[in-house]
Protein backbone atom coordinates (compact mmCIF):
# COMPACT_ATOMS: atom_id res chain seq x y z
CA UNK A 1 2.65 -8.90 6.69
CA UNK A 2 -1.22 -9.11 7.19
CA UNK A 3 -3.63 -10.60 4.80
CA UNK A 4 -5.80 -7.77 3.76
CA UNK A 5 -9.45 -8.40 4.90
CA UNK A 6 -11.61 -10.52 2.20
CA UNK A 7 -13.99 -10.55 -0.08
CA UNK A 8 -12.56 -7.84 -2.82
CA UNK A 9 -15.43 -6.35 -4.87
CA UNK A 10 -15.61 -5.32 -8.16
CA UNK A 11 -18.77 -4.51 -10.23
CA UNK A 12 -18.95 -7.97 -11.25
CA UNK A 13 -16.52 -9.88 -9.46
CA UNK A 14 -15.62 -11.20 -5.44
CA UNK A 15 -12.46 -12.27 -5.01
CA UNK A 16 -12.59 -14.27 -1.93
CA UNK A 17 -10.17 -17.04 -0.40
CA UNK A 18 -10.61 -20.18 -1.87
CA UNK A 19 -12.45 -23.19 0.11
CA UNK A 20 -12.72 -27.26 -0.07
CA UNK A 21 -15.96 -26.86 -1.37
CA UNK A 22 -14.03 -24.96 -4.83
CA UNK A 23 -11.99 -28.24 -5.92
CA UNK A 24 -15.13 -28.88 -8.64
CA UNK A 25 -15.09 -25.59 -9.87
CA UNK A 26 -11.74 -25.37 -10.28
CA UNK A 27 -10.99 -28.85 -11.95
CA UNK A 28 -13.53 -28.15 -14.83
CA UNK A 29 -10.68 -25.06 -16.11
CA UNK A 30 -7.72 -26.67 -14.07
CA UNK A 31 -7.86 -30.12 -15.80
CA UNK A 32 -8.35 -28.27 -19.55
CA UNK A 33 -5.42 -29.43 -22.03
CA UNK A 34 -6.10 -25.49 -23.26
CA UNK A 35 -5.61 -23.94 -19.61
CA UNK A 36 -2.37 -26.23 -18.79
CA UNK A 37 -0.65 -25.65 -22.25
CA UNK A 38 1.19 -22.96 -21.09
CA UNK A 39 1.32 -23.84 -17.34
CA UNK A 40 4.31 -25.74 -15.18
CA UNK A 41 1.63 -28.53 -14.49
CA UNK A 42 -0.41 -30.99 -17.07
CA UNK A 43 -4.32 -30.70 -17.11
CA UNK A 44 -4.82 -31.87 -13.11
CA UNK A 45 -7.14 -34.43 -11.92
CA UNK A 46 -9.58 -33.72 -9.53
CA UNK A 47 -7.42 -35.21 -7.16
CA UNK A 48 -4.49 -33.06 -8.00
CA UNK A 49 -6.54 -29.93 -7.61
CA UNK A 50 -7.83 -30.94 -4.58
CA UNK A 51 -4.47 -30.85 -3.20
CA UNK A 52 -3.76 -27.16 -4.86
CA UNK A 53 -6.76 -26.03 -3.28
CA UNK A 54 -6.05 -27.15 0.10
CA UNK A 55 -2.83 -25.32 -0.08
CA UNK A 56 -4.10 -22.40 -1.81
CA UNK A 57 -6.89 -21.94 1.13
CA UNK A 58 -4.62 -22.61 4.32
CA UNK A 59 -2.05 -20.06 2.79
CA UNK A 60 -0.46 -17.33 5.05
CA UNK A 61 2.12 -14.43 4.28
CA UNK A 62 5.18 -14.58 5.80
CA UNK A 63 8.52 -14.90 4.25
CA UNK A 64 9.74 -15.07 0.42
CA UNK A 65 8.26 -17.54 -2.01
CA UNK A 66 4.63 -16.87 -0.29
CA UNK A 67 1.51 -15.94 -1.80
CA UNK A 68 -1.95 -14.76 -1.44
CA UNK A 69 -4.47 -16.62 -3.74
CA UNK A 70 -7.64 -15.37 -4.67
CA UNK A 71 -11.06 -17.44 -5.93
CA UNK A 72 -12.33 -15.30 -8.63
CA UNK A 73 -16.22 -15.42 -8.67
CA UNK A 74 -19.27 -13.73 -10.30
CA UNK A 75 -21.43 -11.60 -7.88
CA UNK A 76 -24.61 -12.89 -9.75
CA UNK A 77 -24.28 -16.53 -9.50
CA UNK A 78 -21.05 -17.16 -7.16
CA UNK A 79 -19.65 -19.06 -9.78
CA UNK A 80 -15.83 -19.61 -9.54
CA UNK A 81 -14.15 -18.42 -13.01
CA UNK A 82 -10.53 -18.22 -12.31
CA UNK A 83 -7.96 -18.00 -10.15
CA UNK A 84 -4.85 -15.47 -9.38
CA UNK A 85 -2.27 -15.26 -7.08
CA UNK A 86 0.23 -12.42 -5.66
CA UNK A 87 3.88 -13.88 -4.96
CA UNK A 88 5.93 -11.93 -2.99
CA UNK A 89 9.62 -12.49 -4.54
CA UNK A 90 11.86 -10.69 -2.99
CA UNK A 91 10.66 -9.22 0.48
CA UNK A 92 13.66 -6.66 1.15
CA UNK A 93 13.50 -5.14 -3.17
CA UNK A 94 9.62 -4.87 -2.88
CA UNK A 95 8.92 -7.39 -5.96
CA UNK A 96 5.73 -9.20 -6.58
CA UNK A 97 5.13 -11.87 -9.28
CA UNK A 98 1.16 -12.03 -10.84
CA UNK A 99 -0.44 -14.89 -11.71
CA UNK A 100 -3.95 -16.26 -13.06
CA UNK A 101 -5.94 -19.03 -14.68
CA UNK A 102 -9.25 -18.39 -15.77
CA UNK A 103 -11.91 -20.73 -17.21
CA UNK A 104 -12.08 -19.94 -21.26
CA UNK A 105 -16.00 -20.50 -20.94
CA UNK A 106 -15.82 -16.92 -19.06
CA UNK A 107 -13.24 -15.45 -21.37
CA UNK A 108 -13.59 -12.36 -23.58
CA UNK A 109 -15.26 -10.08 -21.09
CA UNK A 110 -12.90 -8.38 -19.13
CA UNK A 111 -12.81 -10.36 -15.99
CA UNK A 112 -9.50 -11.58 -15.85
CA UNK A 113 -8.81 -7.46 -16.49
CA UNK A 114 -10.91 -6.75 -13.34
CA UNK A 115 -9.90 -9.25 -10.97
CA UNK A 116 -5.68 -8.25 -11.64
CA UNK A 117 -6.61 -4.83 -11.37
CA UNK A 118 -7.77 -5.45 -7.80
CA UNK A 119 -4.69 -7.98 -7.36
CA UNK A 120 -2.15 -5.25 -8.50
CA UNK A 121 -3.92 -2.57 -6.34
CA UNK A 122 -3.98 -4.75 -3.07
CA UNK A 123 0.01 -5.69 -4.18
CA UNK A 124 0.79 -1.91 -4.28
CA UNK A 125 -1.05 -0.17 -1.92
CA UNK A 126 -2.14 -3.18 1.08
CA UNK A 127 1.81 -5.02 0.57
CA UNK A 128 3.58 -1.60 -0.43
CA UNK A 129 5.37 -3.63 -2.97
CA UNK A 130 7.42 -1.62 -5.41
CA UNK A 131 7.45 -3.72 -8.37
CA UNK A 132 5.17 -6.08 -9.89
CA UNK A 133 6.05 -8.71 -12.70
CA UNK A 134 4.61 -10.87 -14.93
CA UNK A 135 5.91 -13.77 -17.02
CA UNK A 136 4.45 -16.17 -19.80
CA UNK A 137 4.95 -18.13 -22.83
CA UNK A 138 5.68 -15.62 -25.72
CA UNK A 139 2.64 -17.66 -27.81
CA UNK A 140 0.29 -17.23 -24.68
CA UNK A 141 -1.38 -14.13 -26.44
CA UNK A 142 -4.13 -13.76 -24.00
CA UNK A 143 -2.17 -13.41 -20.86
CA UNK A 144 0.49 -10.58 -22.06
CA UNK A 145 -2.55 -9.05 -23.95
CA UNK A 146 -3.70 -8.95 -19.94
CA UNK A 147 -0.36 -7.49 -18.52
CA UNK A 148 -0.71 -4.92 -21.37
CA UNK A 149 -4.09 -3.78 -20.61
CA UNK A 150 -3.07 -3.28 -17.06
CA UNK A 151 -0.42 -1.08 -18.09
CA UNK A 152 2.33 -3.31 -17.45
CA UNK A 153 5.38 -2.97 -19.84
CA UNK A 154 7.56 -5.79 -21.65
CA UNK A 155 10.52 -5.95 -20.31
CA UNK A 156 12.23 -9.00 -21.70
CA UNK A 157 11.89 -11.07 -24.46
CA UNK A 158 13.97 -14.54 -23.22
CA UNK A 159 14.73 -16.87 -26.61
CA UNK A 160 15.04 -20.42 -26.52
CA UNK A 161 16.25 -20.16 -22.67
CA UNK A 162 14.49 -23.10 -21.18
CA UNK A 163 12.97 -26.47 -21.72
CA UNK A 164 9.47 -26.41 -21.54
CA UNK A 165 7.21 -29.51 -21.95
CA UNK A 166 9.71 -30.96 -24.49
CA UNK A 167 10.39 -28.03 -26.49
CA UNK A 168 12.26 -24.86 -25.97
CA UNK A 169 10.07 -22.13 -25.21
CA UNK A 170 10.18 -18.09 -25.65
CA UNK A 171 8.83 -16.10 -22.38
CA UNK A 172 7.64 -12.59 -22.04
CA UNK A 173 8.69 -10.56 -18.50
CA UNK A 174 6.24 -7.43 -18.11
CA UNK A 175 6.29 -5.11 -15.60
CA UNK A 176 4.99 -2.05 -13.12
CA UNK A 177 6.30 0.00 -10.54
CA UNK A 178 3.84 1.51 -7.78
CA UNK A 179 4.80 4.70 -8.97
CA UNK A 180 3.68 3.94 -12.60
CA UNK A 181 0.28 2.24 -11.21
CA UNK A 182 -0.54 5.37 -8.71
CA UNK A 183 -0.33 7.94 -12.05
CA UNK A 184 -2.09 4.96 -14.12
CA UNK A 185 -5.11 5.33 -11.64
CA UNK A 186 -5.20 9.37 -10.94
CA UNK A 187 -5.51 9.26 -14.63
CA UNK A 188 -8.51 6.98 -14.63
CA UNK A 189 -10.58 8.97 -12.08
């Protein structure tokens, strides 16, 4: 499976691959108690996302558990606001996994919404995935207030069914099929 070609444009938004010279950019969200709260990692040190970064830009697509990570920057400025990735989960079913951070400086104006709606359109129609999911911490409002606004359903509420950072957590599964996301977007144009 190729990489599709890069940068992704929006109106406001390239999402390119990410690069050494990012690590800065993405420590000032990255090492955030706010931004790692409901993450698998504790606010990073520049060090730490140094390493992330490195991986995240010599990345390739070939067998489950990969991704394709994307450096989410303004047109205007450059300026690197977030970050997403497409996991490919199970290669033979089709299924994707979405992911994103995004620095709460930028928040409130619809770019996380922009960048995952080119994410979920490059998982559907470049990867011809069949399913795309979505998990996070039932109190993580903004991110399955996200997966809602791009039309992704709830599928699973999960109670109490894993220690997380010393507590037991609640996590939200949404979803989309390609199917659902091709009459999503006929009925946008």
């Amino acid at each position: 499976m190729s990489l599709p070609p890069f940068p992704h444009e929006t109106e406001r938004l390239l999402l390119r691959p990410f690069t050494a010279a990012d690590v800065d950019a993405v420590h000032a969200y990255h090492g955030l108690a706010e931004v790692a709260r409901y993450q698998y990692w504790e606010p990073r040190s520049r060090d730490e996302v140094a390493v992330e970064v490195e991986k995240w830009a010599a990345e390739g697509v070939a067998g489950d558990g990969d991704y394709v990570s994307f450096a989410v920057t303004l047109k205007g400025d450059g300026a690197l606001i977030g970050d997403m990735v497409l996991l490919f989960r199970d290669r033979e079913a089709r299924q994707g996994e979405l992911g994103f951070s995004f620095n709460p400086a930028y928040g409130g104006r619809g770019y996380a919404t922009e960048a995952a709606t080119v994410v979920m359109d490059l998982g559907f129609n470049h990867f011809g995935l069949h399913r795309i999911f979505g998990r996070c911490d039932a109190r993580n409002e903004r991110s399955w207030a996200l997966m809602q606004r791009l039309g992704m359903r709830r599928e699973a509420h999960f109670r109490e069914h894993a220690l997380f950072k010393g507590v037991w957590d609640e996590e939200f599964y949404y979803a989309m099929l390609s199917r659902e996301w091709a009459d999503q977007r006929r009925g946008e144009a």
